[in-house]
C-alpha atoms as a PDB file:
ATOM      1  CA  UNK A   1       9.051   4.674  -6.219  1.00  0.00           C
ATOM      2  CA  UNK A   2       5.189   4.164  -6.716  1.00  0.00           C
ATOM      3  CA  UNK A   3       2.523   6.439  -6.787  1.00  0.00           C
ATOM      4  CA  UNK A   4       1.146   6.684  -3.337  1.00  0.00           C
ATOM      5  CA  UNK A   5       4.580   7.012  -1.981  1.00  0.00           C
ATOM      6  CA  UNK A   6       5.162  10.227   0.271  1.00  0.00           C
ATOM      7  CA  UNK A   7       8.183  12.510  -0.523  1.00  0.00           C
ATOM      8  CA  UNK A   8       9.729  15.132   0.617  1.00  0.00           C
ATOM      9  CA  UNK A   9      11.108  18.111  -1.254  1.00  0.00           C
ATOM     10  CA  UNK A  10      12.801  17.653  -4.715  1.00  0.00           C
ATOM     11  CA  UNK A  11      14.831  20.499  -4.875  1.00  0.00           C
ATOM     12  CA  UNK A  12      17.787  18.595  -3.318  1.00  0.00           C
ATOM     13  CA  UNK A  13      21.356  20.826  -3.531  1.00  0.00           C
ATOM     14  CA  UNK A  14      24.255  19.293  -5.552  1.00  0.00           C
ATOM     15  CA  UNK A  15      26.354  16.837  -3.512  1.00  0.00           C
ATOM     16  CA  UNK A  16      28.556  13.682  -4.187  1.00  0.00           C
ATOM     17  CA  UNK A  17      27.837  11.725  -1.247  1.00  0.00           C
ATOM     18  CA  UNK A  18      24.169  10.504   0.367  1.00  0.00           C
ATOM     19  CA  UNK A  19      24.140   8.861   3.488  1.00  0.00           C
ATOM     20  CA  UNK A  20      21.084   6.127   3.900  1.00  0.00           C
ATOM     21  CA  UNK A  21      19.564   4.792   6.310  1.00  0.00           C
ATOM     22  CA  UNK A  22      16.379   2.244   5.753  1.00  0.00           C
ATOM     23  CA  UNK A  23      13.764   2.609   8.811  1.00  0.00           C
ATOM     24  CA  UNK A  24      10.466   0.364  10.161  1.00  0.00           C
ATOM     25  CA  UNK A  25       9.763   1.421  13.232  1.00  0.00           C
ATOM     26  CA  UNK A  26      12.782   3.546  14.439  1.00  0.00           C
ATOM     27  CA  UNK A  27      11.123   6.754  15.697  1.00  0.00           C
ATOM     28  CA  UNK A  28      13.215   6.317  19.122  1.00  0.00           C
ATOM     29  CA  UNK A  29      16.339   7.040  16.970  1.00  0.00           C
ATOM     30  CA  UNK A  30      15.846   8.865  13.971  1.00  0.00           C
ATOM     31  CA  UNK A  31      15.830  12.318  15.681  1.00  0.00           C
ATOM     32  CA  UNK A  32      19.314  11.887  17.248  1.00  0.00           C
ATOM     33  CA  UNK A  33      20.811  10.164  13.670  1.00  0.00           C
ATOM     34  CA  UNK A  34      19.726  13.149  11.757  1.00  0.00           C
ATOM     35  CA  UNK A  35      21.396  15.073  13.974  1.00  0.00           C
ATOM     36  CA  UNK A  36      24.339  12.798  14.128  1.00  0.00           C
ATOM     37  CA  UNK A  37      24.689  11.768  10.406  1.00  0.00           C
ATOM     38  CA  UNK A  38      24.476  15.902   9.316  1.00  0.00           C
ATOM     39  CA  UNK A  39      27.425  16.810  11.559  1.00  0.00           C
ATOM     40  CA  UNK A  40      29.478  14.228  10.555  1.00  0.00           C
ATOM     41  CA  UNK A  41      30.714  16.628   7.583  1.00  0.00           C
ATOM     42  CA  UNK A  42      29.332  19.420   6.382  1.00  0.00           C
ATOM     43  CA  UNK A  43      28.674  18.113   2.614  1.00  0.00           C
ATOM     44  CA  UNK A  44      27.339  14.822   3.665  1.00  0.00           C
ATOM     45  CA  UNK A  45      23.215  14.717   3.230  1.00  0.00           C
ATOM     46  CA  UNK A  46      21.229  11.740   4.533  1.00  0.00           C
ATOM     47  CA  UNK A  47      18.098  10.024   2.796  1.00  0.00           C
ATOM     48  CA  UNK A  48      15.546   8.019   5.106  1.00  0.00           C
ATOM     49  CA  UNK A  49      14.112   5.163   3.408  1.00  0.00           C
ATOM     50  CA  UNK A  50      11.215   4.475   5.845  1.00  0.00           C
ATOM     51  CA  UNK A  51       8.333   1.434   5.033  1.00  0.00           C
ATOM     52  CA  UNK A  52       5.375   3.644   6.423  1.00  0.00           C
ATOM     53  CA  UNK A  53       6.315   2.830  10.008  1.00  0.00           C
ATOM     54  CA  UNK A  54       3.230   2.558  12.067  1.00  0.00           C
ATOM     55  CA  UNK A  55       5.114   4.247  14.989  1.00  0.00           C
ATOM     56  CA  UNK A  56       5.615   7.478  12.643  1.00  0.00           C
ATOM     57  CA  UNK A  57       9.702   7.416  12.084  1.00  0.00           C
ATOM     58  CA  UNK A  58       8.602   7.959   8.073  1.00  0.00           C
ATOM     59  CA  UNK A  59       6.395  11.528   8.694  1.00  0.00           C
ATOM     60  CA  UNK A  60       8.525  12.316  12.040  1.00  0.00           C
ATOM     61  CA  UNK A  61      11.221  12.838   9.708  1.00  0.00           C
ATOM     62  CA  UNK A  62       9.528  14.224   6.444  1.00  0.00           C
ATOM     63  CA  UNK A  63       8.717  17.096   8.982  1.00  0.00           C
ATOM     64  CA  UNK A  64      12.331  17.473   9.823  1.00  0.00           C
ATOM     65  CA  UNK A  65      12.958  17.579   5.911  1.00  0.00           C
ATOM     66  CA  UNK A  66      10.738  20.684   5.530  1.00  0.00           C
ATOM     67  CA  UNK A  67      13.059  22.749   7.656  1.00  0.00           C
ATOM     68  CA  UNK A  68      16.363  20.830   7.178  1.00  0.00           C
ATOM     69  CA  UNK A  69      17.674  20.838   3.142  1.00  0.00           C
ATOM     70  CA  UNK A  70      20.433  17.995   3.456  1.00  0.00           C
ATOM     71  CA  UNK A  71      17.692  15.524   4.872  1.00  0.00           C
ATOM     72  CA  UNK A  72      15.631  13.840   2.271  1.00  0.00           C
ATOM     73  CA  UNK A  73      12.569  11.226   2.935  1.00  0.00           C
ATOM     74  CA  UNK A  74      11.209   8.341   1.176  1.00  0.00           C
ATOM     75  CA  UNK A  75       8.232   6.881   2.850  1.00  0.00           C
ATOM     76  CA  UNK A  76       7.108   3.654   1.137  1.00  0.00           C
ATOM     77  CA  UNK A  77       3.785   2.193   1.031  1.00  0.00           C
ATOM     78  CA  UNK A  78       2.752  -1.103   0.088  1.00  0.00           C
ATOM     79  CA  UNK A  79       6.372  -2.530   0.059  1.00  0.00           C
ATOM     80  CA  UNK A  80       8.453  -3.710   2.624  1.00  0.00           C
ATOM     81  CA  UNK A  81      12.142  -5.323   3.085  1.00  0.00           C
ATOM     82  CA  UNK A  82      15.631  -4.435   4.091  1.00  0.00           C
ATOM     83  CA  UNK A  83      17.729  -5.436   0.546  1.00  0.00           C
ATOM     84  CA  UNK A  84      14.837  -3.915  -1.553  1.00  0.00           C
ATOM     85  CA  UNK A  85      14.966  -0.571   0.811  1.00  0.00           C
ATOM     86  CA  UNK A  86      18.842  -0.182   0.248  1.00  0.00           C
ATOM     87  CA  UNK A  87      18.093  -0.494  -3.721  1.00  0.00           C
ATOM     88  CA  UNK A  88      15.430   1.702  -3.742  1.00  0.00           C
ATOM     89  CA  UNK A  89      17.860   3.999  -1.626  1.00  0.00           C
ATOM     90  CA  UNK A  90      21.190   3.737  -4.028  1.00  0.00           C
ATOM     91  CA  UNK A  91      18.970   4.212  -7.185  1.00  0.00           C
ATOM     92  CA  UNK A  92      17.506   7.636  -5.790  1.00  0.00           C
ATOM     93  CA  UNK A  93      20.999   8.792  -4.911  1.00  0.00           C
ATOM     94  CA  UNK A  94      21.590   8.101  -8.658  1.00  0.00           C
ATOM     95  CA  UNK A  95      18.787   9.785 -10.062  1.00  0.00           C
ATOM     96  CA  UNK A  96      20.369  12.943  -7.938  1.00  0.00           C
ATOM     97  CA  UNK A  97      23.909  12.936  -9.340  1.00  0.00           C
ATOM     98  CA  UNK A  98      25.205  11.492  -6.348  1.00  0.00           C
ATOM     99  CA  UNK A  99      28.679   8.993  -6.915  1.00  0.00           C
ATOM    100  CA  UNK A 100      28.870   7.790  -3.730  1.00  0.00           C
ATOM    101  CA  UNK A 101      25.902   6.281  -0.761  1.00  0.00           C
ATOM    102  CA  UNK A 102      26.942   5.180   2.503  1.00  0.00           C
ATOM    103  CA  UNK A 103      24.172   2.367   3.755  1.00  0.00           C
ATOM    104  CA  UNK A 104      24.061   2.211   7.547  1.00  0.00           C
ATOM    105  CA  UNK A 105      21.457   1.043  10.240  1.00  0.00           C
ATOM    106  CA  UNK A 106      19.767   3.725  12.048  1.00  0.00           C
ATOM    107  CA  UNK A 107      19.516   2.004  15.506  1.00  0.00           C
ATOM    108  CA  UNK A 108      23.156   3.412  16.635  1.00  0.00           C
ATOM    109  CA  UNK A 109      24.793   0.241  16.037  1.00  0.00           C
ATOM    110  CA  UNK A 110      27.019   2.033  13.333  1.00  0.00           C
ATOM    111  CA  UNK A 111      28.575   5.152  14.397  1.00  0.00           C
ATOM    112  CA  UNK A 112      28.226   8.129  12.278  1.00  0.00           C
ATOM    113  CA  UNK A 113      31.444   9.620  13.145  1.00  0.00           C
ATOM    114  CA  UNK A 114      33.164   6.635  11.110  1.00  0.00           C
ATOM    115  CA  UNK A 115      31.586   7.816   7.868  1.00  0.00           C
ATOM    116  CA  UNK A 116      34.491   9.974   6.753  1.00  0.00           C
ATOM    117  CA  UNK A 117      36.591   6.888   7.605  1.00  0.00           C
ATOM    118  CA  UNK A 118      34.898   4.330   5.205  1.00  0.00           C
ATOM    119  CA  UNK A 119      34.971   7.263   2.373  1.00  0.00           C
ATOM    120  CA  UNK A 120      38.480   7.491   2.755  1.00  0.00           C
ATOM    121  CA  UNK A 121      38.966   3.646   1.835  1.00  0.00           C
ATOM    122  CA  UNK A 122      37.195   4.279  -1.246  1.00  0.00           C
ATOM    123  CA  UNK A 123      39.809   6.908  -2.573  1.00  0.00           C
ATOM    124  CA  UNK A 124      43.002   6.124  -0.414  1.00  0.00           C
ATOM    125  CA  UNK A 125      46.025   8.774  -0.546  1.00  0.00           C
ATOM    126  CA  UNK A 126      48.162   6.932  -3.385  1.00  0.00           C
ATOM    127  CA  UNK A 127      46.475   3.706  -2.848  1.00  0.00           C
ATOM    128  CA  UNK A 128      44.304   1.417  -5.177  1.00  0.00           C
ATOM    129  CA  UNK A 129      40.379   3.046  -5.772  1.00  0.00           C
ATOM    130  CA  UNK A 130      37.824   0.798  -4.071  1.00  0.00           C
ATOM    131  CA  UNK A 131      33.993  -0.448  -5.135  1.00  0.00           C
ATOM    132  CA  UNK A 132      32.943  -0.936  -1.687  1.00  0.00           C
ATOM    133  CA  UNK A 133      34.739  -0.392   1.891  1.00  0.00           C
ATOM    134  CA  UNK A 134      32.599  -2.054   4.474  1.00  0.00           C
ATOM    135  CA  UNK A 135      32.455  -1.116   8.323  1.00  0.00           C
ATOM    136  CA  UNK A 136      34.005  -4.330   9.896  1.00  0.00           C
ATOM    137  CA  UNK A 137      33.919  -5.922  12.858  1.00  0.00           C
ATOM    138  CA  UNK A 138      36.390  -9.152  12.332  1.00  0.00           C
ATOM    139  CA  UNK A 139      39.238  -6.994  10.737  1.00  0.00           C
ATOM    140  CA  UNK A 140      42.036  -6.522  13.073  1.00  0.00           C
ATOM    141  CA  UNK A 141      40.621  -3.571  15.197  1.00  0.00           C
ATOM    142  CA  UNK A 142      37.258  -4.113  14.364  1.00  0.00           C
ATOM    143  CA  UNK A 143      34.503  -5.392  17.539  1.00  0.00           C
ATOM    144  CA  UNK A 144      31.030  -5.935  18.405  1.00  0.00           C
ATOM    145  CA  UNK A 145      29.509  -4.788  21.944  1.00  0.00           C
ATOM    146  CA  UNK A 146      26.190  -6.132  23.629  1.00  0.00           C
ATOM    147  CA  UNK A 147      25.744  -9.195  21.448  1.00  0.00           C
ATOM    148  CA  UNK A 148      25.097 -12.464  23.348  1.00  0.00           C
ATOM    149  CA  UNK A 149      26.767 -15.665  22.320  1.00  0.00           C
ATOM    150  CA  UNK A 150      23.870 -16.726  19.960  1.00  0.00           C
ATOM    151  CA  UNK A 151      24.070 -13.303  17.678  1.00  0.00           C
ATOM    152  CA  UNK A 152      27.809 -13.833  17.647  1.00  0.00           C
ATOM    153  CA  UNK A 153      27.746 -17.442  16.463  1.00  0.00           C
ATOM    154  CA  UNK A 154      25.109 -16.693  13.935  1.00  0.00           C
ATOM    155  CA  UNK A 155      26.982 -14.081  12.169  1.00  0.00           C
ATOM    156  CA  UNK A 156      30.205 -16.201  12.597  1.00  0.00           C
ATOM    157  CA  UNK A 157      28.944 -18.742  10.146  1.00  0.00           C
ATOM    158  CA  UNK A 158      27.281 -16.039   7.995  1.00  0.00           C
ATOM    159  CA  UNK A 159      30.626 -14.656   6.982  1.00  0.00           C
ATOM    160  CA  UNK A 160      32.332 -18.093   6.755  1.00  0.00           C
ATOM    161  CA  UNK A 161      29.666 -19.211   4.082  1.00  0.00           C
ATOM    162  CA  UNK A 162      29.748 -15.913   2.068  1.00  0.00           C
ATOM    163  CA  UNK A 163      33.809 -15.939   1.983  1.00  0.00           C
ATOM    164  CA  UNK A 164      34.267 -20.360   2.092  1.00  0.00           C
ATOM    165  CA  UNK A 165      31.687 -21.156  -0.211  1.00  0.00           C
ATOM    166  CA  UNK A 166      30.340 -17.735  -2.178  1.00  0.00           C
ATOM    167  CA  UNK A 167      34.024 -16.993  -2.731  1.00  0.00           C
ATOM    168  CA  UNK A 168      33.710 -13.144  -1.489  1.00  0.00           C
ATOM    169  CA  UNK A 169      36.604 -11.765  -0.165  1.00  0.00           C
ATOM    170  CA  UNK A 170      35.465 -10.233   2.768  1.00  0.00           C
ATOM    171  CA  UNK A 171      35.694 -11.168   6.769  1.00  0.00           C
ATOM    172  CA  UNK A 172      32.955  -9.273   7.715  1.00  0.00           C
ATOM    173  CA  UNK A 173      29.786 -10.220   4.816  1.00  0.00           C
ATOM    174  CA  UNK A 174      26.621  -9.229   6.875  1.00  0.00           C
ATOM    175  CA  UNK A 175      27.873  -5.870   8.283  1.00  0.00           C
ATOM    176  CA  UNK A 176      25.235  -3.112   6.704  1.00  0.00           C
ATOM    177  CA  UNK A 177      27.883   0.077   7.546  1.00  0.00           C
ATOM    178  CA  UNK A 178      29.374   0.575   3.693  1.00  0.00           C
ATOM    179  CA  UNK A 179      30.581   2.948   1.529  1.00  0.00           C
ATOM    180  CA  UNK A 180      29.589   1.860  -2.371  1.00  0.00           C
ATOM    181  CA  UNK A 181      30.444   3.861  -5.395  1.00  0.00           C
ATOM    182  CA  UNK A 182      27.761   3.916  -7.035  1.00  0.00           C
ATOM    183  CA  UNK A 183      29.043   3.484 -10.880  1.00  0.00           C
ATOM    184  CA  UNK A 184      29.512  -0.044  -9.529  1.00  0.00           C
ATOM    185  CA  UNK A 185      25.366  -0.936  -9.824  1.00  0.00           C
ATOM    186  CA  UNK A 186      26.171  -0.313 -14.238  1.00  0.00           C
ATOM    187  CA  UNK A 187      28.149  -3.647 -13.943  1.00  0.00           C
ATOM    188  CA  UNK A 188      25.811  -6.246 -11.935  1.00  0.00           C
ATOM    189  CA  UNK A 189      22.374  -7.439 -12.553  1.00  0.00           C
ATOM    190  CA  UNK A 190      20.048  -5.623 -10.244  1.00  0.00           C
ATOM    191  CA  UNK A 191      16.760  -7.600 -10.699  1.00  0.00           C
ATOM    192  CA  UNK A 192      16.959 -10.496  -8.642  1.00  0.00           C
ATOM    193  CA  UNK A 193      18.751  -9.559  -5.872  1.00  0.00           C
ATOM    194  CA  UNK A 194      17.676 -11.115  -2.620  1.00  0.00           C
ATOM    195  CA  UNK A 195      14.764  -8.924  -0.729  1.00  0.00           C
ATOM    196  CA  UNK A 196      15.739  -9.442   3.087  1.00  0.00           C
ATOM    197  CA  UNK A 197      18.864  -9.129   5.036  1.00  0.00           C
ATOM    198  CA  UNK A 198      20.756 -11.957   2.743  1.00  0.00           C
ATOM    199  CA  UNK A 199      20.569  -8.874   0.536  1.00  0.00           C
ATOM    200  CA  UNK A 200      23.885  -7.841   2.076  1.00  0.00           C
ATOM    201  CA  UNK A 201      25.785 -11.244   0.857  1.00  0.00           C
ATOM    202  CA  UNK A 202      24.241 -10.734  -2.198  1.00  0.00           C
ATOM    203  CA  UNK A 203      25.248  -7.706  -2.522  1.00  0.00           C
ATOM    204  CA  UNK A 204      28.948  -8.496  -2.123  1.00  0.00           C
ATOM    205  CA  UNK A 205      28.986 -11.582  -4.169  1.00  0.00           C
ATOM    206  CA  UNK A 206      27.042  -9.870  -6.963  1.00  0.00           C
ATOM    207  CA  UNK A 207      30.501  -6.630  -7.046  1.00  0.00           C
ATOM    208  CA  UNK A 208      32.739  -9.458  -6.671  1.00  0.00           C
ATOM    209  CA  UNK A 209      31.680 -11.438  -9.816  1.00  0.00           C
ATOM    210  CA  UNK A 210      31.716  -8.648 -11.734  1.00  0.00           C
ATOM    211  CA  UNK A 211      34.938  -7.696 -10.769  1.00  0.00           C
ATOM    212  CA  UNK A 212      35.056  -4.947  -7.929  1.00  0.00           C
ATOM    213  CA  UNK A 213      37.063  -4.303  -5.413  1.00  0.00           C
ATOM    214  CA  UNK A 214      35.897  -4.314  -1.703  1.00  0.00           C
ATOM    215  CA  UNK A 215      38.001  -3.175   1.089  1.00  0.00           C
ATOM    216  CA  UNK A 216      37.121  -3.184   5.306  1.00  0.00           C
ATOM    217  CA  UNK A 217      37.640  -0.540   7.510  1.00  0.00           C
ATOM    218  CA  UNK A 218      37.836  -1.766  11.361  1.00  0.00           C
ATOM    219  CA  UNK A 219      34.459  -0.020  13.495  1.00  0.00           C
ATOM    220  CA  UNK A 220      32.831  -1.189  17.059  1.00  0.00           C
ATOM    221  CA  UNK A 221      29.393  -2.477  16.622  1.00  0.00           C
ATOM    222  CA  UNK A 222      27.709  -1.413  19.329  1.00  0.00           C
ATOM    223  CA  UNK A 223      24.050  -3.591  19.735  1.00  0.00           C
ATOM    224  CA  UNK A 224      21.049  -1.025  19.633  1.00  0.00           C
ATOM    225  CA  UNK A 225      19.660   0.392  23.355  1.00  0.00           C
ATOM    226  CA  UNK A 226      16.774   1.846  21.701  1.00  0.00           C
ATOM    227  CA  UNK A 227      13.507  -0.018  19.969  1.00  0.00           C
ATOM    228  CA  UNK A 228      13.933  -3.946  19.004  1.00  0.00           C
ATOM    229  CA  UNK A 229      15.677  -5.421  15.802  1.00  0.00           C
ATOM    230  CA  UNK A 230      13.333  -6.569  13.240  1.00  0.00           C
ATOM    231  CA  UNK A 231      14.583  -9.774  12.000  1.00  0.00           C
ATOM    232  CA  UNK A 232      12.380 -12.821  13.018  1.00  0.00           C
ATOM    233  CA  UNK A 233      12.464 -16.523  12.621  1.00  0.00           C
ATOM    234  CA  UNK A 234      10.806 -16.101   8.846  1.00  0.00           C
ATOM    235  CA  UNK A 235      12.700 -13.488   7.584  1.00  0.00           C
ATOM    236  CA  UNK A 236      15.852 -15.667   8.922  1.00  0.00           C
ATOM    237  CA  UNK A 237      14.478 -18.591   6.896  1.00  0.00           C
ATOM    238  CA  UNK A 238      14.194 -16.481   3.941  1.00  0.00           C
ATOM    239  CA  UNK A 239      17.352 -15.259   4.264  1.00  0.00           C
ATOM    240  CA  UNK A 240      19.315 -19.014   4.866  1.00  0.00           C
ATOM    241  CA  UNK A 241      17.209 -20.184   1.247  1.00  0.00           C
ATOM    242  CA  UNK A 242      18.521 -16.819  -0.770  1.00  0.00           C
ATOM    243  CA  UNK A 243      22.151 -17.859   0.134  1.00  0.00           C
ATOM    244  CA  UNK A 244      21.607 -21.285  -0.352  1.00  0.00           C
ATOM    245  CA  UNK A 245      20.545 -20.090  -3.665  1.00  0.00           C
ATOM    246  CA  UNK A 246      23.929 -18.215  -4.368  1.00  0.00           C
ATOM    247  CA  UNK A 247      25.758 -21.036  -3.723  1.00  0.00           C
ATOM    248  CA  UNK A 248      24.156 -23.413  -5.899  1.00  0.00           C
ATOM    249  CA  UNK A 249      24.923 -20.648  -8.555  1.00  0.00           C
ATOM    250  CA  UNK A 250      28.402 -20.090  -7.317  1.00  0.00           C
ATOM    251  CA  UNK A 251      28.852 -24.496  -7.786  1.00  0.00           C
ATOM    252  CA  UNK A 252      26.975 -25.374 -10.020  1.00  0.00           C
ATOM    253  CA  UNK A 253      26.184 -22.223 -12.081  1.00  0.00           C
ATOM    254  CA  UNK A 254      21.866 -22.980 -11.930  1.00  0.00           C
END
């Protein structure tokens, strides 16, 4: 958090599990997730980590904040990226007693109403505890609507990499819809993690290595109707170098 960050109330009531949602120019959606995220159980609370979108997502929903206690607001200035957002967002729910953050996208593309599922994996009925449960979509059950052939391919040979050469045990690596217990960020090194969207790889491979467990609970992806993704041709050239830098660590150990 800097100093000419804007906040919204500190006076946040006791919970165990914050929802997050990183925003840049989401303003079309971040009404209806509020509403969405809140009734998807009544002790859930939701944190908006918003880079000081120039369409006004970041103060639309600071004035929601004001009137709604379970919504908190982060609105970051001077600093932008995806993997640095999430951080930013897990170490807040931290700093407010929280044990467990679910990180999802706030375009629609994740459904809220799987939230209690995912929480569930963590803490199974007589079943093993969990680290992470991810939202999949290339588990048996899991699927992805509106994607053209391109997107699918892409992310195809995303997850291949991160489980055939980073050694993660996970089908679906890049999905951003997960569950993560939060004592889990005391065993892994949290300073060089990669910045961008590789962040979720990174992510995984850094819990693996240190010996978590990660579990994936089937969801339908549904591509966003509303606004435009942000990724671009530089931030996907970031993101190819950052895992070719995890695998040259995974090999070769440099």
């Amino acid at each position: 958090m800097a100093e000419n960050d804007l906040l919204s109330r500190d006076d946040w009531p006791a919970g165990q599990v914050l929802v997050q949602a990183a925003t840049y120019n989401e303003r079309e959606n971040i009404a209806a997730l509020i509403d969405a995220v809140l009734a998807a159980g009544p002790d859930l609370q939701l944190l908006i980590v918003d880079d000081d979108s120039p369409d006004g997502t970041g103060r639309f929903a600071l004035d929601v904040a004001e009137r709604e206690p379970r919504l908190h607001v982060l609105v970051r200035r001077g600093r932008r990226g995806l993997g640095s957002a999430i951080l930013e967002g897990f170490m807040t729910a931290r700093a407010h007693g929280f044990e467990v953050s679910v990180n999802m996208d706030a375009d629609f593309s994740h459904d809220p109403a799987d939230i209690p599922r995912l929480l569930a994996a963590l803490d199974p009925a007589g079943g093993r505890p969990a680290d992470i449960a991810i939202g999949s979509r290339r588990v048996a059950g899991g699927r992805t609507i509106g994607w053209p052939l391109s997107r699918h391919v892409a992310s195809r040979l995303v997850c291949w990499f991160t489980r055939w050469v980073l050694w993660v045990p996970a089908l679906d690596s890049s999905g951003g819809f997960r569950a993560v217990r939060l004592s889990t960020l005391d065993r892994i090194d949290r300073e060089k993690f990669a910045q961008g969207y590789a962040f979720q790889e990174d992510f995984l491979w850094r819990v693996h290595r240190a010996g978590g467990r990660i579990v994936e609970v089937p969801i339908t992806f549904t591509d966003r109707t509303r606004g435009s993704s942000k990724a671009d041709f530089a931030e996907t050239r970031r993101s190819i170098g950052e895992l070719l830098h995890l695998a040259r660590i995974t090999w070769l150990g440099i």
